[in-house]
Protein backbone atom coordinates (compact mmCIF):
# COMPACT_ATOMS: atom_id res chain seq x y z
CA UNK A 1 23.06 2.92 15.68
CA UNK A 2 22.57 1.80 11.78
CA UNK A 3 23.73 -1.78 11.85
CA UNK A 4 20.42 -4.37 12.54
CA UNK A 5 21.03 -8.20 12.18
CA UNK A 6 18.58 -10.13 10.76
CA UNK A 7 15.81 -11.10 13.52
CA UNK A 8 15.03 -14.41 12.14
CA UNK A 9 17.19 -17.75 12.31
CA UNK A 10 15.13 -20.12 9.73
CA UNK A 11 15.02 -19.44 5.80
CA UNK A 12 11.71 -19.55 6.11
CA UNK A 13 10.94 -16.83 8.97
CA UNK A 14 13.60 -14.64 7.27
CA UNK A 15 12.03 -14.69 3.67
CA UNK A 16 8.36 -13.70 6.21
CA UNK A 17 10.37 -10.85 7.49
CA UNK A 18 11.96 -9.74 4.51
CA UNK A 19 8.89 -9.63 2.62
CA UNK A 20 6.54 -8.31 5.30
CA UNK A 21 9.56 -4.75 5.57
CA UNK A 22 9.54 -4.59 1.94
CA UNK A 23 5.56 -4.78 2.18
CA UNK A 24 5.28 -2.23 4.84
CA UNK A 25 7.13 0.33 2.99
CA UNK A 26 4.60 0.67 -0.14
CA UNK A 27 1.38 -1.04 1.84
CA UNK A 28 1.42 -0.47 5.47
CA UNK A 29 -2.12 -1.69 5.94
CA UNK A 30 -1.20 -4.73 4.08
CA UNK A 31 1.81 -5.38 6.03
CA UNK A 32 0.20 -4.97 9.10
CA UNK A 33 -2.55 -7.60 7.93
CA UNK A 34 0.48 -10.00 7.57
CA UNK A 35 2.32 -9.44 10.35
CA UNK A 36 -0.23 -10.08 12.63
CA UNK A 37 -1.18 -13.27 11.06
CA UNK A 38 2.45 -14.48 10.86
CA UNK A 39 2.57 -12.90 15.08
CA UNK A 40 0.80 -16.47 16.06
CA UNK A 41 3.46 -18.48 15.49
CA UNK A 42 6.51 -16.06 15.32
CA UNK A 43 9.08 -16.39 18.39
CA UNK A 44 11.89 -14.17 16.53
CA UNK A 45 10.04 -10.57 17.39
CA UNK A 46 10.47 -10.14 13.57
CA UNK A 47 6.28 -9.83 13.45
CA UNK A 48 5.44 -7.29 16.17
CA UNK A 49 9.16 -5.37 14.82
CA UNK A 50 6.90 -5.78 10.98
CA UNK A 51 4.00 -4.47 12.57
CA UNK A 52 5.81 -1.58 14.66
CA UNK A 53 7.22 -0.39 11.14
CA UNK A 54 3.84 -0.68 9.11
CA UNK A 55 2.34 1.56 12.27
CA UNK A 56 5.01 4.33 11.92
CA UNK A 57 4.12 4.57 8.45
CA UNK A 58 0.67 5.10 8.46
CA UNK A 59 1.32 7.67 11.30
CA UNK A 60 0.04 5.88 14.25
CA UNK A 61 3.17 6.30 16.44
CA UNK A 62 1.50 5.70 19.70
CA UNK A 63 0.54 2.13 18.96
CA UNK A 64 4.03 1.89 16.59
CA UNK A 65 6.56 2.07 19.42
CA UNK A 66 4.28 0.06 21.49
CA UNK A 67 4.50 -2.69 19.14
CA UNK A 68 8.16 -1.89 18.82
CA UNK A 69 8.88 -2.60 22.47
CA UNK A 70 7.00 -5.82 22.21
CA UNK A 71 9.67 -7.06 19.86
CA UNK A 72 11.95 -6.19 22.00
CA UNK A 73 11.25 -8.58 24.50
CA UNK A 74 9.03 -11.14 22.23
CA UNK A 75 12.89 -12.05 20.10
CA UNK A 76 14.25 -15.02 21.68
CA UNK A 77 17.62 -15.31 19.91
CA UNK A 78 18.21 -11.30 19.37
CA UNK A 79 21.51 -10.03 20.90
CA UNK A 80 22.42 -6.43 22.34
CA UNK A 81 22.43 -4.46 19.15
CA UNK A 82 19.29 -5.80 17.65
CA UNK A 83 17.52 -5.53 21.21
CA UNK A 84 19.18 -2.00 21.58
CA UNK A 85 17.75 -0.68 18.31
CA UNK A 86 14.18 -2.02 18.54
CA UNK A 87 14.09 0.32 21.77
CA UNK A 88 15.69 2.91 19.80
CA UNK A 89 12.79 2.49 17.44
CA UNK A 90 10.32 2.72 19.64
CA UNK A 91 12.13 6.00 21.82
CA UNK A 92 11.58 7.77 17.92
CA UNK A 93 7.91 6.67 17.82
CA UNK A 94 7.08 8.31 20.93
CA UNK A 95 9.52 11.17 20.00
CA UNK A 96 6.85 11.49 16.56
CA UNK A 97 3.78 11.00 19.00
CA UNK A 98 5.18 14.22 21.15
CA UNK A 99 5.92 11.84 24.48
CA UNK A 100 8.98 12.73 26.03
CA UNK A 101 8.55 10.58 29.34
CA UNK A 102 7.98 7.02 26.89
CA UNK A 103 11.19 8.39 24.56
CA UNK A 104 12.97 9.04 27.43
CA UNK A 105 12.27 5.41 28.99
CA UNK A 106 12.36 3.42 25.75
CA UNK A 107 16.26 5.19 25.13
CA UNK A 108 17.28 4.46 28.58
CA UNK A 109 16.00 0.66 28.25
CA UNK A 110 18.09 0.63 24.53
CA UNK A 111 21.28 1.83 26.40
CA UNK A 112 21.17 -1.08 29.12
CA UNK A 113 22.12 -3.18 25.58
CA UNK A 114 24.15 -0.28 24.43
CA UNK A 115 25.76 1.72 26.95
CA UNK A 116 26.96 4.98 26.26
CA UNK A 117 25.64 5.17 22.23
CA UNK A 118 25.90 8.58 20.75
CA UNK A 119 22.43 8.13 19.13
CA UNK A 120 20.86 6.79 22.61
CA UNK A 121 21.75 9.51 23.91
CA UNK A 122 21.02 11.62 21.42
CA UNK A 123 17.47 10.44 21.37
CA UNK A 124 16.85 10.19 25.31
CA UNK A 125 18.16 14.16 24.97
CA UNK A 126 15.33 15.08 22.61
CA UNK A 127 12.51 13.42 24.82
CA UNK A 128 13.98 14.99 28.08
CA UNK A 129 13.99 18.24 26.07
CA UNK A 130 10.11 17.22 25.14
CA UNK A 131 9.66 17.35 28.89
CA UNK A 132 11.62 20.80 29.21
CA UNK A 133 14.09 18.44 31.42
CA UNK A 134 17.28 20.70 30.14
CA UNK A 135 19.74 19.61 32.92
CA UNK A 136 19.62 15.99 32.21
CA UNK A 137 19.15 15.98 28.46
CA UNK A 138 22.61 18.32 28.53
CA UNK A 139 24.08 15.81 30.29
CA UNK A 140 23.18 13.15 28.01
CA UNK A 141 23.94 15.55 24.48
CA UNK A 142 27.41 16.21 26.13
CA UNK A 143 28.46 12.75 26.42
CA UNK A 144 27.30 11.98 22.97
CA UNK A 145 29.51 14.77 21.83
CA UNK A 146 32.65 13.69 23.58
CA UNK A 147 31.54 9.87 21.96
CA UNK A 148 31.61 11.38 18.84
CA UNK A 149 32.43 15.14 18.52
CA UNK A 150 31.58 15.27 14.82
CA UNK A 151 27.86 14.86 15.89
CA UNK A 152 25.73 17.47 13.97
CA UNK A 153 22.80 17.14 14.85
CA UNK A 154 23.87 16.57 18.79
CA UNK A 155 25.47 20.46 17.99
CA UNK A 156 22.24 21.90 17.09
CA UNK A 157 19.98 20.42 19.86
CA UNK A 158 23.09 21.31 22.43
CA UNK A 159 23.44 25.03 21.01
CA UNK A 160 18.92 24.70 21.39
CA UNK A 161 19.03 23.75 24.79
CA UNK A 162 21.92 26.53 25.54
CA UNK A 163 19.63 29.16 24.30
CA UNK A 164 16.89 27.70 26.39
CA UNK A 165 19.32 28.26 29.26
CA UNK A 166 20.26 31.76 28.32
CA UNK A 167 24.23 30.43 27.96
CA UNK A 168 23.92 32.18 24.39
CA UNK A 169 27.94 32.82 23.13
CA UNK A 170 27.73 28.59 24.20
CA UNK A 171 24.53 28.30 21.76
CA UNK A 172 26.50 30.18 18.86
CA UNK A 173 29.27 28.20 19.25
CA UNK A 174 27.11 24.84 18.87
CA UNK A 175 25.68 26.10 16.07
CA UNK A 176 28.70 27.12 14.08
CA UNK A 177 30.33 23.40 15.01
CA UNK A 178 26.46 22.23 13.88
CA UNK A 179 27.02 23.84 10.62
CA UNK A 180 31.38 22.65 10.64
CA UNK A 181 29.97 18.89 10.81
CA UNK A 182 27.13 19.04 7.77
CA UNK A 183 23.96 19.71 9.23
CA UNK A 184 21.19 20.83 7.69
CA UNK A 185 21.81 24.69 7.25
CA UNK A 186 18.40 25.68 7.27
CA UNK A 187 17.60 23.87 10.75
CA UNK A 188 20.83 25.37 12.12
CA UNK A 189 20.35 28.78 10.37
CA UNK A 190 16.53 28.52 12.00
CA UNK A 191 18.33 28.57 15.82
CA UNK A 192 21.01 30.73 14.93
CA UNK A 193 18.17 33.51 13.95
CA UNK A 194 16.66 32.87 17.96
CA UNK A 195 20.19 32.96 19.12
CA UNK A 196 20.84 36.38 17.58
CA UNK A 197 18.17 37.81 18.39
CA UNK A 198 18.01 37.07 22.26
CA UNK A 199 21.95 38.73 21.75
CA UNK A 200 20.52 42.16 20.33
CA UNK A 201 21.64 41.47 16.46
CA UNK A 202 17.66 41.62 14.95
CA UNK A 203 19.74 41.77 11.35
CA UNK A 204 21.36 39.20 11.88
CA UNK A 205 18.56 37.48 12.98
CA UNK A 206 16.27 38.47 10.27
CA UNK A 207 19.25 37.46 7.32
CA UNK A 208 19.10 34.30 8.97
CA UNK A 209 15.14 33.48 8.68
CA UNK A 210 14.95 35.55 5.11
CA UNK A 211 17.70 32.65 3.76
CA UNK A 212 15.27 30.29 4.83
CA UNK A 213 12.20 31.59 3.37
CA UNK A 214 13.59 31.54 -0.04
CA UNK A 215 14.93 28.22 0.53
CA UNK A 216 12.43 26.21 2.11
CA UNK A 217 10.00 25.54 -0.57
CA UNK A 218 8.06 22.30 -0.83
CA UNK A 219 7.47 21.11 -4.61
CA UNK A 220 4.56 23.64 -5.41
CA UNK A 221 6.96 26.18 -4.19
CA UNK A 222 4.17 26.95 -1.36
CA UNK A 223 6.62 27.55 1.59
CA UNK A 224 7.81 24.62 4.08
CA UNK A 225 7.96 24.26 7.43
CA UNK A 226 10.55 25.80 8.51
CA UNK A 227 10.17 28.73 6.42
CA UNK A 228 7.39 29.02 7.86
CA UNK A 229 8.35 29.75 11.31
CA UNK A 230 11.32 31.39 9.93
CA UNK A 231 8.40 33.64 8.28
CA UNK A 232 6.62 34.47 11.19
CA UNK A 233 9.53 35.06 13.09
CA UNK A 234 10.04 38.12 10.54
CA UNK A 235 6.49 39.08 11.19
CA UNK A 236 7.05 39.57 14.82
CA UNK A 237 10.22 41.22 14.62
CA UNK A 238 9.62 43.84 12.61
CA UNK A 239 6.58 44.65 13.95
CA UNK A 240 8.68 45.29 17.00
CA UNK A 241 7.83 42.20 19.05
CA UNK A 242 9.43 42.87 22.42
CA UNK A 243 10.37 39.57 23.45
CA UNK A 244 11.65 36.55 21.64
CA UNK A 245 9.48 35.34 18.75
């Protein structure tokens, strides 16, 4: 969901809101200052939502979504898509504070406004995946897929959760359509390398996570992330790990 109405009704409120977003996105503390003063007389959810945003910026995710979900239900005049993507907010806070059960919950709530959303689903995938529930989050990542089967990302966390389930020519497959409908290639290349492996082709694994060393560099050219892993994925490998790395 990308489309987000404005939460406010009066000139006034949506001049508070406007400037207390903007605010949030250089000084979160600041921001979160304001919204709570402005949260004593605000009926429009716009204050807690301001508050929920300022939280996921300064990386407090747990007390973000919470605030989030308040909005939700604190917005008197919100309709189904606004209501809808405050949950969805929240469902990616506790995605970033690692708790699948709250995602999970905060998604299902958004689709009650939005049934059947690709990126609900999507989302309420990821935090049943969080809680190593793979039956029901492939059931939700197929039906975003047949809502919109040019779904990248919805690809790569199928073909994840196929390797997962040992269904591994299924995980290749995802991963090639993944990399047919623009996703990041060194996430999907970062998969592909477990898929290959787990199928007996160590080269192919290894080209795989080798790509992704020399491409993953943060700006000091120390190495990111996912080169990283991809890194000490080589390690393990060569050193003739036995099982997957």
């Amino acid at each position: 969901m990308t489309v987000f109405a404005s939460l406010t009704t009066a000139k006034a409120q949506v001049i508070n809101y406007s400037s207390c977003v903007e605010l949030a996105s250089v000084d979160p503390d600041a921001a979160y200052d304001a919204a709570l003063v402005w949260a004593e007389t605000d009926l429009t959810g716009g204050a807690s939502h301001c508050a929920g945003l300022a939280l996921v910026r300064l990386g407090l995710f747990d007390a973000a979504a919470d605030r989030l979900t308040r909005a939700a239900v604190e917005g008197q005049k919100m309709g189904n898509v606004e209501k809808a993507l405050l949950h969805q907010q929240a469902g990616d806070a506790w995605l970033m504070a690692n708790s699948g059960a709250k995602a999970t919950e905060a998604f299902t709530q958004a689709l009650v406004y939005v049934p059947e959303d690709p990126e609900l689903l999507f989302g309420r995938a990821r935090g049943y995946e969080l809680e190593k529930q793979t039956s029901p989050a492939l059931q939700d990542v197929n039906l975003a897929i047949a809502r919109n089967p040019n779904y990248g990302a919805a690809y790569l966390l199928r073909g994840r959760l196929y390797r997962q389930s040992k269904q591994l020519d299924a995980a290749a497959a995802d991963i090639d359509a993944a990399l047919a409908n623009g996703i990041d290639e060194v996430a999907a290349r970062l998969e592909r390398g477990l898929i290959r492996f787990e199928m007996g082709d160590q080269a192919g694994a290894i080209e795989d996570w080798q790509m992704i060393v020399a491409a993953d560099r943060r700006a000091d050219g120390s190495l990111g992330p996912a080169a990283m892993a991809a890194s000490g994925f080589i390690a393990e490998v060569t050193a003739g790990a036995p099982t997957q790395p």
